[in-house]
C-alpha atoms as a PDB file:
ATOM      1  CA  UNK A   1     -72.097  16.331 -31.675  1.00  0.00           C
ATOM      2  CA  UNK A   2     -69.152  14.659 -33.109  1.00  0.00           C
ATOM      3  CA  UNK A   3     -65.975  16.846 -34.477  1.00  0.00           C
ATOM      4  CA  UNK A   4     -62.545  15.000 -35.044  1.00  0.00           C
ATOM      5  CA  UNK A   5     -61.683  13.996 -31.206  1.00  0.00           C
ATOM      6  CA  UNK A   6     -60.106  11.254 -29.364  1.00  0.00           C
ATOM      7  CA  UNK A   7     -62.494   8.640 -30.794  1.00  0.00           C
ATOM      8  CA  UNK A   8     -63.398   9.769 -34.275  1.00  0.00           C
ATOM      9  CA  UNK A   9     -61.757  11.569 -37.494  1.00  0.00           C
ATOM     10  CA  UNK A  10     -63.495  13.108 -40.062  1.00  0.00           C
ATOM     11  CA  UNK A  11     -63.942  11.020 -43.710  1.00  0.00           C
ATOM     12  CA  UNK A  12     -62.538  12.500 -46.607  1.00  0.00           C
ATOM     13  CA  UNK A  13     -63.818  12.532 -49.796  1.00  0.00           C
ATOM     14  CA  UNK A  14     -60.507  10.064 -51.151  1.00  0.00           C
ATOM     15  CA  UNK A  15     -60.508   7.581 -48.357  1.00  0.00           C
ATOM     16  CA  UNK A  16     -63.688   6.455 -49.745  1.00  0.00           C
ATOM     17  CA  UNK A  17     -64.194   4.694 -53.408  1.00  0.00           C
ATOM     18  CA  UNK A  18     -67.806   4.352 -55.055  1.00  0.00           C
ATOM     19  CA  UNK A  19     -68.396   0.708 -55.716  1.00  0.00           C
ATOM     20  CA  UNK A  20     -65.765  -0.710 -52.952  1.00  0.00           C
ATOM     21  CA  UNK A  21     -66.881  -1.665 -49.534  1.00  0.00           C
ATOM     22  CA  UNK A  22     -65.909   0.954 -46.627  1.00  0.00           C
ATOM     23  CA  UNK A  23     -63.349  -0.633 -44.692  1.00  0.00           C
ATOM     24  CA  UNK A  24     -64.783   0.810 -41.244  1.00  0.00           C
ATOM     25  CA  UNK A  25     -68.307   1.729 -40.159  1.00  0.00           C
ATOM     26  CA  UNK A  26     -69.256   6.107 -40.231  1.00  0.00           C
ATOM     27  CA  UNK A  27     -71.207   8.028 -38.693  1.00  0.00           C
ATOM     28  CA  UNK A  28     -73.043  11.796 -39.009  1.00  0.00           C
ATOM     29  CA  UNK A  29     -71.917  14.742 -36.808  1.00  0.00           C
ATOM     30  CA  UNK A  30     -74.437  13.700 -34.007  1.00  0.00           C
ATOM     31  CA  UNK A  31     -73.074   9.900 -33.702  1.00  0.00           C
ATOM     32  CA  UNK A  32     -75.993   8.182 -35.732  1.00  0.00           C
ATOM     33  CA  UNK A  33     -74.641   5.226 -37.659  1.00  0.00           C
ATOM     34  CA  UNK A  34     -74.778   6.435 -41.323  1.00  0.00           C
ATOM     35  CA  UNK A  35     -73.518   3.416 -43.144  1.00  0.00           C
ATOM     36  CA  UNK A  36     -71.731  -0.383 -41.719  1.00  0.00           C
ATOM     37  CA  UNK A  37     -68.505  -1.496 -42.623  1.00  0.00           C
ATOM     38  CA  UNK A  38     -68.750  -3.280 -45.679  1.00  0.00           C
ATOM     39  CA  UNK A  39     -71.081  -1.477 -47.515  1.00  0.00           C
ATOM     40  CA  UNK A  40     -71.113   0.303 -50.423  1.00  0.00           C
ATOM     41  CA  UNK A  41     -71.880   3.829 -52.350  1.00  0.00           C
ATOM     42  CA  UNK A  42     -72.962   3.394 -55.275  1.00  0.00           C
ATOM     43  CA  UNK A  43     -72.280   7.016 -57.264  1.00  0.00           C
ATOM     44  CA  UNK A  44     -69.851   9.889 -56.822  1.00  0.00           C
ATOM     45  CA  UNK A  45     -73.016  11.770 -56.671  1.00  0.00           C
ATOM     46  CA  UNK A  46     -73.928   9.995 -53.688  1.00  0.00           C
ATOM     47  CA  UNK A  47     -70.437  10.329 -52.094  1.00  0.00           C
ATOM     48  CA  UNK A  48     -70.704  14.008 -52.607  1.00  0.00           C
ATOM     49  CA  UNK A  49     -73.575  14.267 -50.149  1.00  0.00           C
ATOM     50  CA  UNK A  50     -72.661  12.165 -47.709  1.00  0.00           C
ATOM     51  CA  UNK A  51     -69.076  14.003 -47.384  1.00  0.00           C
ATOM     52  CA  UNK A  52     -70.707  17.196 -47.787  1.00  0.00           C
ATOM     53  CA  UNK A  53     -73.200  16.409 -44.768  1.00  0.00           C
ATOM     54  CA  UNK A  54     -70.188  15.454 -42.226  1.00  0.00           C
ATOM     55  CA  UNK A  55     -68.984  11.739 -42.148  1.00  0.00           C
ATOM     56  CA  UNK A  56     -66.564  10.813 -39.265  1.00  0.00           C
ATOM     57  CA  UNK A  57     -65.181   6.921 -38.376  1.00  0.00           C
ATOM     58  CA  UNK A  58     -63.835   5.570 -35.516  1.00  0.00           C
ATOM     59  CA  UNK A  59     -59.970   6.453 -35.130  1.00  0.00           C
ATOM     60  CA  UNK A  60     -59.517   2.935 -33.062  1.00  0.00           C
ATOM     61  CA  UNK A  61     -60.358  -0.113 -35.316  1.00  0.00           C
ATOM     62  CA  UNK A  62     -61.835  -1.849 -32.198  1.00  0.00           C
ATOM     63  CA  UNK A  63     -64.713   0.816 -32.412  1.00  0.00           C
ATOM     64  CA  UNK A  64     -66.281   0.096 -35.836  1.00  0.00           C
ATOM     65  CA  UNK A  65     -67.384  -3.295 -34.856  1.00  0.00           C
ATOM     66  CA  UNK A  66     -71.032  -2.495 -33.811  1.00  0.00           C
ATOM     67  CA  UNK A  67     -72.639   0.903 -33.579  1.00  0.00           C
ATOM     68  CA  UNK A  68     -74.827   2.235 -29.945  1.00  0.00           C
ATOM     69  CA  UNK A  69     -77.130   0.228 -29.369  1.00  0.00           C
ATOM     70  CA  UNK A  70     -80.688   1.943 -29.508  1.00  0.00           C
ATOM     71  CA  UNK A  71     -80.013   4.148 -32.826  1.00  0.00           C
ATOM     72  CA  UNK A  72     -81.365   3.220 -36.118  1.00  0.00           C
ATOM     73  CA  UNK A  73     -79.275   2.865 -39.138  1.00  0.00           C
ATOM     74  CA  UNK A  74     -79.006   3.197 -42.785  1.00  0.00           C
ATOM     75  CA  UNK A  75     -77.091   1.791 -45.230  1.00  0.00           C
ATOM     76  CA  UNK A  76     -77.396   3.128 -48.870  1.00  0.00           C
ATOM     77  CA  UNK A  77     -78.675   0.816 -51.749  1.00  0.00           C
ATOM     78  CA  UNK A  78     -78.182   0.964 -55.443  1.00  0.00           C
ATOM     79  CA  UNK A  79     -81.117   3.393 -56.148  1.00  0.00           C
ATOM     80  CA  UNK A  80     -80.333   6.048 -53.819  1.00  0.00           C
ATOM     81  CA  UNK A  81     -83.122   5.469 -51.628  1.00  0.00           C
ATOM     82  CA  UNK A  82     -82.605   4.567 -47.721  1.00  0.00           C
ATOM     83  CA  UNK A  83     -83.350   1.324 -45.550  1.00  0.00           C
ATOM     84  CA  UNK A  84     -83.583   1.762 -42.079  1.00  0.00           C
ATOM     85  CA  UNK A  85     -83.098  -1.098 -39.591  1.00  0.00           C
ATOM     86  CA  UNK A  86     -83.137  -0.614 -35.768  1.00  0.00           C
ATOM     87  CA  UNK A  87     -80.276  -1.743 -33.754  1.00  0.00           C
ATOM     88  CA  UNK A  88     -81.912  -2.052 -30.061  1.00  0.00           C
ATOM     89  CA  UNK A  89     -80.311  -3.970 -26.526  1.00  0.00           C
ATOM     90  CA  UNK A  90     -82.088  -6.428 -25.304  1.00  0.00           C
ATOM     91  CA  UNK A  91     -81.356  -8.991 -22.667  1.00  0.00           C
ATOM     92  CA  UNK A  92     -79.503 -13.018 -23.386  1.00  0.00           C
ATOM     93  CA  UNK A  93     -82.322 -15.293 -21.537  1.00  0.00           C
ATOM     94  CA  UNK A  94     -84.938 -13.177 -24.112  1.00  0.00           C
ATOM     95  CA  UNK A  95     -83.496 -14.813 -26.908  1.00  0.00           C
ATOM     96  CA  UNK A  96     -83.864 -18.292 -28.101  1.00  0.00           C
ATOM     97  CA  UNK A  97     -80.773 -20.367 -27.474  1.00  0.00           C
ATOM     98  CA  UNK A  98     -80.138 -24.417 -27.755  1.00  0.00           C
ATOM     99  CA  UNK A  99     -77.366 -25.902 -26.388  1.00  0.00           C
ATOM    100  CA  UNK A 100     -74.953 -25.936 -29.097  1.00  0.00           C
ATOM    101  CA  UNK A 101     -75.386 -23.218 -31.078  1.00  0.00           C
ATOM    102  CA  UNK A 102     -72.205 -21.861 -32.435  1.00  0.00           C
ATOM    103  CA  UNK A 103     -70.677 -18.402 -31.329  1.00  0.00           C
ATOM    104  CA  UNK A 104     -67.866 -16.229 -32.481  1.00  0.00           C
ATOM    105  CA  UNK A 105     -65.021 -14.651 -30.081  1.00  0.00           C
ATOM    106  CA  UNK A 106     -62.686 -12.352 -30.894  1.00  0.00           C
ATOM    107  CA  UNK A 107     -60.098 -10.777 -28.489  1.00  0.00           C
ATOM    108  CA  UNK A 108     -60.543  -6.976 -28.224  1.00  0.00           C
ATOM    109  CA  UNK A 109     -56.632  -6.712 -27.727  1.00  0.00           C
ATOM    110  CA  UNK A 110     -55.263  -3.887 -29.835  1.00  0.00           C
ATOM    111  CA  UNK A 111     -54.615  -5.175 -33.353  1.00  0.00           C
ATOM    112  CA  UNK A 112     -56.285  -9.018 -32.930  1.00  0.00           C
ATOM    113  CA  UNK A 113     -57.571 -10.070 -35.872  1.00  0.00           C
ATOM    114  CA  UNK A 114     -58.174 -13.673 -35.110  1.00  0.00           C
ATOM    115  CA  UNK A 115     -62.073 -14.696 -34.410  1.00  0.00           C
ATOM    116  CA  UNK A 116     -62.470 -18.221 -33.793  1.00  0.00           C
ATOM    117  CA  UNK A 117     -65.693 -20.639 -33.615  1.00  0.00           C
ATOM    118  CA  UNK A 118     -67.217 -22.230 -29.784  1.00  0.00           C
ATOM    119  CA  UNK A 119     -69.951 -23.772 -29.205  1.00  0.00           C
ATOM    120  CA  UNK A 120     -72.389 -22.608 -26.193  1.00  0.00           C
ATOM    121  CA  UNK A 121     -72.638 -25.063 -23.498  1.00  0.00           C
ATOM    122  CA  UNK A 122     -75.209 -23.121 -21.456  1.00  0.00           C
ATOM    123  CA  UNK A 123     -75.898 -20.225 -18.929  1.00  0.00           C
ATOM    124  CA  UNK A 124     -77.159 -19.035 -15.761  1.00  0.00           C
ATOM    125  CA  UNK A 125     -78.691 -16.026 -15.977  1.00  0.00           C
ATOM    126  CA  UNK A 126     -76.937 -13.207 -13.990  1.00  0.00           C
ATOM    127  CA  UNK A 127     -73.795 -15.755 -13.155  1.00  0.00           C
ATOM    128  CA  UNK A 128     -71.529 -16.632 -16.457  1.00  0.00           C
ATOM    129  CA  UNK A 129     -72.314 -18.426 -20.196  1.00  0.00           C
ATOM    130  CA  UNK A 130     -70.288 -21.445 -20.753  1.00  0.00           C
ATOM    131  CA  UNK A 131     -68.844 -22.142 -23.822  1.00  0.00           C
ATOM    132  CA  UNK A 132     -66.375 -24.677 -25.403  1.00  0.00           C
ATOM    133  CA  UNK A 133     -62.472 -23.471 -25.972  1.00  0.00           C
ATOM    134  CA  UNK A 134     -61.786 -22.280 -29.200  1.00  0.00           C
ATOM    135  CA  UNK A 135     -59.105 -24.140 -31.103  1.00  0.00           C
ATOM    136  CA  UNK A 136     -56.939 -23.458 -33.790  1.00  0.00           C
ATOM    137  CA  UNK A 137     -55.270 -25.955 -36.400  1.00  0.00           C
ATOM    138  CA  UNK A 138     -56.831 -28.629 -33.682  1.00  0.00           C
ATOM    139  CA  UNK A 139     -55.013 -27.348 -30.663  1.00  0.00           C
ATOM    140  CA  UNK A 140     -56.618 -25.374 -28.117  1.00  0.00           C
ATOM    141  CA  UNK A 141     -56.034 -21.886 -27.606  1.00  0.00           C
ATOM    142  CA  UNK A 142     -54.536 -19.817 -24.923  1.00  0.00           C
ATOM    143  CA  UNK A 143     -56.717 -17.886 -22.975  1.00  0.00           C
ATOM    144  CA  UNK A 144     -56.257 -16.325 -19.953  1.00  0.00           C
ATOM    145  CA  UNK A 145     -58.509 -15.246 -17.120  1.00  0.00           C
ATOM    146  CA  UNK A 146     -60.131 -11.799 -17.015  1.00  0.00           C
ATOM    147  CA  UNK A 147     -59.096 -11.253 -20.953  1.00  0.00           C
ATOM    148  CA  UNK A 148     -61.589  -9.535 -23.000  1.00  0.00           C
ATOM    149  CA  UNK A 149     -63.521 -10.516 -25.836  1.00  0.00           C
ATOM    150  CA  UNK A 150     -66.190  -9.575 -28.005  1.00  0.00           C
ATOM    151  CA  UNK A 151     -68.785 -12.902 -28.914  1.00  0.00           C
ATOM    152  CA  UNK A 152     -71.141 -12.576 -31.540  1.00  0.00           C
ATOM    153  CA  UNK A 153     -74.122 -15.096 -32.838  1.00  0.00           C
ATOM    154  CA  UNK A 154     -77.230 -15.289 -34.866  1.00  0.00           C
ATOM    155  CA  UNK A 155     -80.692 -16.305 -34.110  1.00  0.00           C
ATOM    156  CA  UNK A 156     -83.648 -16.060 -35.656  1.00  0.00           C
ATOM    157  CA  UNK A 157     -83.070 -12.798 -38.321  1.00  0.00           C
ATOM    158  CA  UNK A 158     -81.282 -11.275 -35.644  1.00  0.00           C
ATOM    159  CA  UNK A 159     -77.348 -10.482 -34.925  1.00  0.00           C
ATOM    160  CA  UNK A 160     -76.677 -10.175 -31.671  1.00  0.00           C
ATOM    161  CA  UNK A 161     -73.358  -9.003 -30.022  1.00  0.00           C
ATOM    162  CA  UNK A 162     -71.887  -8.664 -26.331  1.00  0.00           C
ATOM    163  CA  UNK A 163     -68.463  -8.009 -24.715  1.00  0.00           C
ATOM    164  CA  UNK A 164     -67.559 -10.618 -21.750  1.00  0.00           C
ATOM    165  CA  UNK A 165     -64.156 -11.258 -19.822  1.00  0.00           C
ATOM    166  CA  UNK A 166     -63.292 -14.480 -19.516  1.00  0.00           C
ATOM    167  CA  UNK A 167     -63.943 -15.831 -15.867  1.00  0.00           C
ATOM    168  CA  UNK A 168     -62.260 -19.319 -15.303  1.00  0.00           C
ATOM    169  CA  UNK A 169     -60.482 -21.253 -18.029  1.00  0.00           C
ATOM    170  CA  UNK A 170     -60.976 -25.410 -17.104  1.00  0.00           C
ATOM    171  CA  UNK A 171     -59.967 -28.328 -19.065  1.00  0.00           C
ATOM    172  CA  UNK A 172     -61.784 -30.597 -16.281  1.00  0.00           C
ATOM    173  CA  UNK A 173     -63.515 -32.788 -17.347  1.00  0.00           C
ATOM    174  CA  UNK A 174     -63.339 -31.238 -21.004  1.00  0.00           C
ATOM    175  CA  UNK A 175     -62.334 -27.846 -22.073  1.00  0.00           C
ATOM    176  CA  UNK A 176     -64.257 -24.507 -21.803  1.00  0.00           C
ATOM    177  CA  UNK A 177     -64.638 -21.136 -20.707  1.00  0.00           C
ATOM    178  CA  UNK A 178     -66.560 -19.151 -18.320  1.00  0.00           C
ATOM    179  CA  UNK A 179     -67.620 -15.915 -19.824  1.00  0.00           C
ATOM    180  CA  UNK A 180     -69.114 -12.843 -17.678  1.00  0.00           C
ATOM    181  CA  UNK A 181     -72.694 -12.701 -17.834  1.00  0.00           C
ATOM    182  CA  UNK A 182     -73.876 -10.122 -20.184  1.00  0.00           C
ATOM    183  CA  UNK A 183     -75.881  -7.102 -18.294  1.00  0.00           C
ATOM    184  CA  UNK A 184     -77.239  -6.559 -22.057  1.00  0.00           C
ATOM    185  CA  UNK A 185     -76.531  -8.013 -25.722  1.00  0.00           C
ATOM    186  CA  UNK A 186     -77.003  -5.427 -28.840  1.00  0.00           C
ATOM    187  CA  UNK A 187     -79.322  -7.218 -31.488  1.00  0.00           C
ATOM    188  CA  UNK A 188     -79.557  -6.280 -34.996  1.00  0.00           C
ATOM    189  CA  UNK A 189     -82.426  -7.420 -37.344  1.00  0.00           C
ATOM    190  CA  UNK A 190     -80.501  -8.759 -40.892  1.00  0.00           C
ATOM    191  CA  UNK A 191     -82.315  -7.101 -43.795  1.00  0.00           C
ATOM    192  CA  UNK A 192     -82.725  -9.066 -46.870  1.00  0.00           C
ATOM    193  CA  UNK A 193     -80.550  -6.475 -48.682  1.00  0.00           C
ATOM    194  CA  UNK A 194     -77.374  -6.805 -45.926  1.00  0.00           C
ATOM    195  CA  UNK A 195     -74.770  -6.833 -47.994  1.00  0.00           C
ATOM    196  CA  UNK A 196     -71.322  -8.677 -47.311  1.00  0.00           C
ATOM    197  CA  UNK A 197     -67.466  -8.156 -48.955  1.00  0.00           C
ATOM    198  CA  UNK A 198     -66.678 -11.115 -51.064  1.00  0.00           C
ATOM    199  CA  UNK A 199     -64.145 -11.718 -53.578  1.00  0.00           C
ATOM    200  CA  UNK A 200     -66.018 -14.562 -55.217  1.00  0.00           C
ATOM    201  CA  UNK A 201     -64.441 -15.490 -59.372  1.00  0.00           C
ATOM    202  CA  UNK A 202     -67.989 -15.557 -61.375  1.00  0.00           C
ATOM    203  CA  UNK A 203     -68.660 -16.721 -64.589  1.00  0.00           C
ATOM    204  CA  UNK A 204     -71.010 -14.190 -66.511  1.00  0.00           C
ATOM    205  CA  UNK A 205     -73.157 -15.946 -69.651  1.00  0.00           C
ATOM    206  CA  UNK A 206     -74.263 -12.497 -71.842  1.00  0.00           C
ATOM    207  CA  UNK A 207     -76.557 -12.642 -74.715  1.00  0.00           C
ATOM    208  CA  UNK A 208     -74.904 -11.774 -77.778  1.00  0.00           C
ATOM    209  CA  UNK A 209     -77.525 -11.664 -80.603  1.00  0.00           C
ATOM    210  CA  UNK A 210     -78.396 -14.657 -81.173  1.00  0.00           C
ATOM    211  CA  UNK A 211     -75.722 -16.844 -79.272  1.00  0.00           C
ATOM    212  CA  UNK A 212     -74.060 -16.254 -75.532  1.00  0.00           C
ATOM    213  CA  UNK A 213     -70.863 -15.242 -74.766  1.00  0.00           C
ATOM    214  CA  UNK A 214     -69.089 -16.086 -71.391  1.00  0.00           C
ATOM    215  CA  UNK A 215     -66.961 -13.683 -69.730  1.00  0.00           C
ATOM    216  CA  UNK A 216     -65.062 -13.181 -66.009  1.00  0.00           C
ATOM    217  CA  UNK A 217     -65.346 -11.161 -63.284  1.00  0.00           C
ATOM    218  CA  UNK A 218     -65.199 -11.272 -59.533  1.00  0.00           C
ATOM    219  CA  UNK A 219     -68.162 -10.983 -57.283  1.00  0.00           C
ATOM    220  CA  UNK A 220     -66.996  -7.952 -54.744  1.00  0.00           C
ATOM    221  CA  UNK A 221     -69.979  -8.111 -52.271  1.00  0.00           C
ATOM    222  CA  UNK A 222     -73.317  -9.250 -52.280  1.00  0.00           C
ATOM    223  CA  UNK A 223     -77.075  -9.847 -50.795  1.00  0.00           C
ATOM    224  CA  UNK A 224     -79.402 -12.080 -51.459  1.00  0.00           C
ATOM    225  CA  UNK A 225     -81.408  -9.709 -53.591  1.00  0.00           C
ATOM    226  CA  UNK A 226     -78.035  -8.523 -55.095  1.00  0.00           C
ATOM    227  CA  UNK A 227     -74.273  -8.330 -55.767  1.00  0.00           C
ATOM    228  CA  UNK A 228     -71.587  -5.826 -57.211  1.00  0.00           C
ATOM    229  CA  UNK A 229     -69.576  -7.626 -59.811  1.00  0.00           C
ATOM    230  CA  UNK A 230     -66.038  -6.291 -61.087  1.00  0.00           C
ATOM    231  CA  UNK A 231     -64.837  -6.722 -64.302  1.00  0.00           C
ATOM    232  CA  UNK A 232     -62.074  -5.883 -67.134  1.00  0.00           C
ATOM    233  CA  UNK A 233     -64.661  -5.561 -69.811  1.00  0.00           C
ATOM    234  CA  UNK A 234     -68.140  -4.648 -69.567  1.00  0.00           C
ATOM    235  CA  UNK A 235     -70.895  -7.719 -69.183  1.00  0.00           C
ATOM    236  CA  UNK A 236     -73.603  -5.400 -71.226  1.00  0.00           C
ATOM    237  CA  UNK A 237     -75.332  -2.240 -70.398  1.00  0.00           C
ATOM    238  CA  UNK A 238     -78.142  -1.500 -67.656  1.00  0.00           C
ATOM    239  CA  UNK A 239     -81.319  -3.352 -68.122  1.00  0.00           C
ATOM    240  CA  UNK A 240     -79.798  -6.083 -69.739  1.00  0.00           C
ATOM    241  CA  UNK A 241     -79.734  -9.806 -68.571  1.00  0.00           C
ATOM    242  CA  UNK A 242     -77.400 -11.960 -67.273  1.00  0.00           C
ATOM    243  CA  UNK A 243     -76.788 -15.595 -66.204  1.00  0.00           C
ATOM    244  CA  UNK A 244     -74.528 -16.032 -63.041  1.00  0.00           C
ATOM    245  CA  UNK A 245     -72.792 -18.764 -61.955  1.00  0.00           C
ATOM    246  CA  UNK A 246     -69.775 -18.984 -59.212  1.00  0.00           C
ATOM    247  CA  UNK A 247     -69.352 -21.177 -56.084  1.00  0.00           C
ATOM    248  CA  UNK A 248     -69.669 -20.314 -51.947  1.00  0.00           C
ATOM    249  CA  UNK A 249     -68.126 -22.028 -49.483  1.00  0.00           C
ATOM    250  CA  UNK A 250     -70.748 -22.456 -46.730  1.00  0.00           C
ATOM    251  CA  UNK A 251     -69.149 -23.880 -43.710  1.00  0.00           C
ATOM    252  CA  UNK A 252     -66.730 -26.154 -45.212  1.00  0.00           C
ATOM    253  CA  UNK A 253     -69.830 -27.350 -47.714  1.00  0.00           C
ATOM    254  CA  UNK A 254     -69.227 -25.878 -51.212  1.00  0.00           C
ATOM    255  CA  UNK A 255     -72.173 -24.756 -52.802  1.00  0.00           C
ATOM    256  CA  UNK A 256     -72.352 -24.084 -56.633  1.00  0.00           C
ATOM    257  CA  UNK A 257     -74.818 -21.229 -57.875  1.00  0.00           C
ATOM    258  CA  UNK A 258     -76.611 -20.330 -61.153  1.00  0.00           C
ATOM    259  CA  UNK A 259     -78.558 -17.020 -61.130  1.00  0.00           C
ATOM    260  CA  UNK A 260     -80.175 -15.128 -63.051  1.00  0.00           C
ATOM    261  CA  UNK A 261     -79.895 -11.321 -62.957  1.00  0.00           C
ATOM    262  CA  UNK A 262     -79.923  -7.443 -64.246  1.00  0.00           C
ATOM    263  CA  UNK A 263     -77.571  -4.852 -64.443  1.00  0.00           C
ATOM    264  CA  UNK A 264     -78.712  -1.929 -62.524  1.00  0.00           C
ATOM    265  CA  UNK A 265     -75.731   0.333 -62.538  1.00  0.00           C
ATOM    266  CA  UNK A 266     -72.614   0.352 -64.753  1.00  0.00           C
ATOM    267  CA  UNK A 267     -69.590   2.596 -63.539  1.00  0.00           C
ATOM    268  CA  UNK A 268     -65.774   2.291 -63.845  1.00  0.00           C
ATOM    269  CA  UNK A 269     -63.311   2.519 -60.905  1.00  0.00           C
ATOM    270  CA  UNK A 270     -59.756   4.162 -60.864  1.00  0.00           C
ATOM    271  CA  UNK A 271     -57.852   1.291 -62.365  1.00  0.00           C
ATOM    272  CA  UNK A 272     -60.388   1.431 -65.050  1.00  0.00           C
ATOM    273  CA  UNK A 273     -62.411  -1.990 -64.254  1.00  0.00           C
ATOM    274  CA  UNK A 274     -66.006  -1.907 -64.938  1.00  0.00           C
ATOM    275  CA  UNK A 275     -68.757  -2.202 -61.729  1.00  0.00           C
ATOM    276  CA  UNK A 276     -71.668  -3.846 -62.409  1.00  0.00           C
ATOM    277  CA  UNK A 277     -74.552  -3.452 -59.748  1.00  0.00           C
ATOM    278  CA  UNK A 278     -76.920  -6.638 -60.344  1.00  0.00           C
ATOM    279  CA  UNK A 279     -80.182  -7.122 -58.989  1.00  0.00           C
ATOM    280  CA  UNK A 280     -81.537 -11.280 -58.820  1.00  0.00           C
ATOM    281  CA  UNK A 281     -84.039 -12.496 -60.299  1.00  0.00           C
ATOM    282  CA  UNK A 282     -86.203 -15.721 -59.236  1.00  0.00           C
ATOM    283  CA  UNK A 283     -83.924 -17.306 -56.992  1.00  0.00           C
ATOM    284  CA  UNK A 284     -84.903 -20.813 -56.494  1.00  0.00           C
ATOM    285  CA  UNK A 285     -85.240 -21.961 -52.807  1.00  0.00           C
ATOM    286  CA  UNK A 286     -82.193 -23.878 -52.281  1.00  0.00           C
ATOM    287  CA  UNK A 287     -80.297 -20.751 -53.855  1.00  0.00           C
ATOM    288  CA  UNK A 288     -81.997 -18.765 -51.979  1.00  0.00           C
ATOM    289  CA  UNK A 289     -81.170 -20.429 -48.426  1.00  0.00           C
ATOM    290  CA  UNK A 290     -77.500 -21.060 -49.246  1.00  0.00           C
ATOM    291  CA  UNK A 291     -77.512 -17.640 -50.176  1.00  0.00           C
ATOM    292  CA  UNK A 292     -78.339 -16.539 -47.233  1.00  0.00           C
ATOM    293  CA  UNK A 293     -76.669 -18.863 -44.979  1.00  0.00           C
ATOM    294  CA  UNK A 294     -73.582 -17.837 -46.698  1.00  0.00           C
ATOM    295  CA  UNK A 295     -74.414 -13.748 -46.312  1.00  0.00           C
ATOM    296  CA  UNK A 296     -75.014 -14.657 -42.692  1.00  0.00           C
ATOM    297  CA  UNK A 297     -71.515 -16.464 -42.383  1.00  0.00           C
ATOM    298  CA  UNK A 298     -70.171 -13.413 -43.433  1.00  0.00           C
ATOM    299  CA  UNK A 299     -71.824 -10.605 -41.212  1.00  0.00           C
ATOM    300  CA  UNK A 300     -70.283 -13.476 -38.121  1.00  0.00           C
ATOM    301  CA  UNK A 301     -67.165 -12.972 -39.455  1.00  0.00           C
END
């Protein structure tokens, strides 16, 4: 059972805001993950009983990327009910890899921040994976043997995450790494509701009568069954419709929106801006894939 230790603190009640994404990942008293980094409560009601139940994060930054493997996990959604998704291990020649596909790498130095993009060469099972050098600004990176990083991917509607040191660095006859072989790789199934930080300028169309008006606000995460817009002035009340428009950038591609939706919850913040939770409505397909190839780029980063 976890009490405030070497590894976690307790949460308290004004480190988290209702309607803002939680900057780290928390857990209960007995180490089940109780909500990821980057999602959001909803209510002050709901942040009541989660603080009153025993939250506690990770006191080392390093710690809130994944959660144990093997432990299910629940994030909470606008109506106060919980989805459960299951977080298991699993092994990397069980999952469906082509040459090519891209990975992310990110140092687990104390304080790195930087994650940069490589592309997998290949593996052999029980030996190393090969991947291409990551670069920066068009220069290659310096990486040194044995350092430590953490390499994430998708596949399928899984995330999948390992830890490998870096073997042998080689620019002969082309650049690229030898990572350890991973003895197991945490997978995570992506729920349709995952939700992702954004800070995305909208432009809300609200009936007014018998006319439309347009107003602003700023898209502060979202799903692709959902998002949490901010605003200085309210967009209408719950229940009422919407028209969405704003623009993702989806590798480098920029991808311009129009959506339909419904305000689901209405609160105000501290600094007096309105929330609006929104639920979609109808996406059509090619929304609906960019959508979620741009939710996906997120949970990599």
């Amino acid at each position: 059972m976890i009490t405030s230790d070497a590894d976690h603190i307790r949460v308290q009640r004004n480190e988290i805001d209702p309607g803002q994404p939680l900057p780290w990942t928390v857990y209960d008293s007995r180490q089940n993950l109780v909500l990821h980094q980057g999602s959001v409560v909803e209510s002050r009601e709901q942040l009541d009983a989660l603080v009153v139940s025993g939250l506690f994060r990770p006191r080392c930054p390093a710690l809130a990327q994944a959660a144990p493997a093997g432990r299910h996990t629940r994030d909470v959604v606008d109506n106060g009910s919980h989805d459960r998704s299951l977080e298991r291990a699993t092994r990397l020649d069980e999952i469906k890899l082509a040459i090519g596909d891209p990975f992310q790498i990110q140092a687990q130095a104390e304080g790195s921040e930087n994650r940069y993009y490589v592309r997998l060469i290949g593996y052999l099972k029980g030996k190393s994976v090969l991947v291409t050098c990551p670069e920066e600004d068009g220069r290659l990176c310096l990486v040194r043997e044995g350092q430590a990083f953490v390499t994430r991917f998708f596949a399928g509607k899984n995330a999948y995450a390992f830890t490998a040191n870096v073997l042998r660095s080689s620019t002969v006859p082309f650049p690229h790494l030898h990572l350890s072989y991973p003895p197991q790789v945490r997978a995570l199934v992506v729920r349709a509701g995952e939700r992702v930080e954004s800070r995305i300028i909208c432009a809300v169309v609200v009936p007014e009568g018998t006319g439309a008006a347009t107003a602003a606000g700023v898209i502060t995460n979202i799903s692709v069954s959902g998002a949490l817009i901010r605003s200085k002035t309210p967009l209408g009340k719950k229940g009422d419709l919407l028209s969405i428009k704003f623009r993702m950038d989806i590798r480098e591609i920029e991808f311009l929106a129009v959506i339909d939706a419904t305000i689901r919850t209405l609160s105000r913040d501290d600094s007096g801006d309105f929330l609006h939770g929104i639920q979609f409505a109808g996406l059509p397909n090619d929304v609906a894939i960019a959508l979620t190839a741009f939710v996906y780029q997120k949970l990599v980063q």
